[in-house]
Protein backbone atom coordinates (compact mmCIF):
# COMPACT_ATOMS: atom_id res chain seq x y z
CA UNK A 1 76.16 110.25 123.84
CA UNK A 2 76.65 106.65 122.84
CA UNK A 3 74.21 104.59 121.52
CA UNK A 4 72.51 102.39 118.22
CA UNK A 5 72.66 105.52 116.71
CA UNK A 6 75.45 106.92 117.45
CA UNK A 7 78.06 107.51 114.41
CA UNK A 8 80.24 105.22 116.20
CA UNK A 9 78.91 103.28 118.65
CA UNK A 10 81.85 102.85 121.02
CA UNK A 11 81.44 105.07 124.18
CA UNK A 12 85.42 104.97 124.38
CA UNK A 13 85.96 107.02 121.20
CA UNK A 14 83.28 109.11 121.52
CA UNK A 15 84.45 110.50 125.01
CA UNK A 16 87.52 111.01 123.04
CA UNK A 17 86.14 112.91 119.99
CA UNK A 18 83.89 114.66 121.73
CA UNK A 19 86.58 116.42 123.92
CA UNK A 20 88.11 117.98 120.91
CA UNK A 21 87.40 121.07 118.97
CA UNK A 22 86.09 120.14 115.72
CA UNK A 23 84.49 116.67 116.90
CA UNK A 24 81.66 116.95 113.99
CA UNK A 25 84.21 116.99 111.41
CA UNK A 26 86.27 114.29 113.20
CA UNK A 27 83.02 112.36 113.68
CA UNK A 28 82.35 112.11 109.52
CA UNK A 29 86.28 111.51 109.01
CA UNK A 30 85.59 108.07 111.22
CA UNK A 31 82.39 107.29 109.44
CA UNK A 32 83.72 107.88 105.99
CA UNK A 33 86.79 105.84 106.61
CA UNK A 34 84.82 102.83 108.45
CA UNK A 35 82.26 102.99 104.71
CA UNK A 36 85.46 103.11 102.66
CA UNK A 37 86.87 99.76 104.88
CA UNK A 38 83.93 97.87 104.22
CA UNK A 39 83.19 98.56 100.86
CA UNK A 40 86.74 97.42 100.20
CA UNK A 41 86.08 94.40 102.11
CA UNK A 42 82.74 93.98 100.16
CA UNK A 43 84.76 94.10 96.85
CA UNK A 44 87.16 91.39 98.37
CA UNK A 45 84.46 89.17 98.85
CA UNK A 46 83.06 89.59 95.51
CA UNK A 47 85.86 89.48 93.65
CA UNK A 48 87.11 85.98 95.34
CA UNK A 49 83.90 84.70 96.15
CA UNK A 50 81.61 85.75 92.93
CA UNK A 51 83.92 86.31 90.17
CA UNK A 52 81.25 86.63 87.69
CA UNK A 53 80.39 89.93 90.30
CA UNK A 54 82.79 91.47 88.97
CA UNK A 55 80.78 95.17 88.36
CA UNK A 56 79.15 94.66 91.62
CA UNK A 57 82.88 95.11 93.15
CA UNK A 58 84.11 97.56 90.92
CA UNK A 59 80.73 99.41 91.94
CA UNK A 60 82.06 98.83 95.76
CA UNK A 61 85.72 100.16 94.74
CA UNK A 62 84.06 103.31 92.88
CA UNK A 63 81.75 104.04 96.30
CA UNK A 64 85.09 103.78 98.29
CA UNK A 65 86.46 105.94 96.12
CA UNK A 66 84.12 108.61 96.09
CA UNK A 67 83.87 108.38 99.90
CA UNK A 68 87.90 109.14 100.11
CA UNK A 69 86.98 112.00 97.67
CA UNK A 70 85.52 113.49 100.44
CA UNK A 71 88.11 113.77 102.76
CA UNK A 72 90.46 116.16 103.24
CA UNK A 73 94.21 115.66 101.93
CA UNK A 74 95.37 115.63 105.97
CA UNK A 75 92.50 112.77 106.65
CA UNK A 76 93.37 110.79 103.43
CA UNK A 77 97.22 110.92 104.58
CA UNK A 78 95.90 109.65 108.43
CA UNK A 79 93.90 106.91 106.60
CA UNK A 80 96.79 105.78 104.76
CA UNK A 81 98.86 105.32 107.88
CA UNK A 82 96.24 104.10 110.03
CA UNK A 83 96.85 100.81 112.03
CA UNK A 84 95.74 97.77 109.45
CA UNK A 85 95.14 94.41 109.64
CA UNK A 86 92.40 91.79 107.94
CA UNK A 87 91.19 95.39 106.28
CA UNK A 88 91.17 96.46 109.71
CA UNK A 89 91.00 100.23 110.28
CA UNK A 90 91.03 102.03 113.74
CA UNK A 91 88.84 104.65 113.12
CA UNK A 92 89.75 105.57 117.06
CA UNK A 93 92.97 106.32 115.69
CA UNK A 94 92.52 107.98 112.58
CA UNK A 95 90.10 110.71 114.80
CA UNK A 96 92.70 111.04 117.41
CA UNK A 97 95.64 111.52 114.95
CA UNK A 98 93.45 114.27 113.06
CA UNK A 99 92.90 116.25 115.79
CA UNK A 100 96.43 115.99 117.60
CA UNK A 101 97.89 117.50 114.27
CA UNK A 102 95.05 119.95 113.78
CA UNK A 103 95.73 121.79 117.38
């Protein structure tokens, strides 16, 4: 169920994820990508905005980093195609690819 605490927080996509077979895992793919967006966003902002930052963004860029680390070589390759735009990255997407190509 949808709610504040709720990985996602979009009743939409979690009707959808929770309809598939391995929803948990599709559920941390979504969260790990959405941290990995935003923490490359955060390092955007340092880096144009607070130059002098500039091991507060590389710390952002090594989080991301380890974040990707933990997904799997199929959920890295979704990522990398997912839709984009202004560091924009449909989660919704990314969860709904992964678990078309798993079944």
């Amino acid at each position: 169920m949808c709610g504040p605490s709720s990985l996602c927080g979009c009743p939409i996509i979690c009707t959808v994820v929770e309809s598939f077979e391995g929803a948990e895992r599709a559920q941390v793919a979504a969260s790990l990508a959405r941290e990995i967006q935003q923490l490359r966003a955060a390092a955007v902002m340092l880096q144009e905005g607070k130059p002098e930052k500039a091991r507060a963004a590389q710390a952002c860029l090594d989080l991301a980093q380890q974040r990707e680390a933990k997904l799997t070589a199929q959920e890295r390759e979704f990522l990398a195609q997912a839709p984009k735009g202004d560091n924009f990255i449909d989660h919704g997407a990314l969860i709904l690819q992964a678990q078309t190509k798993a079944q």
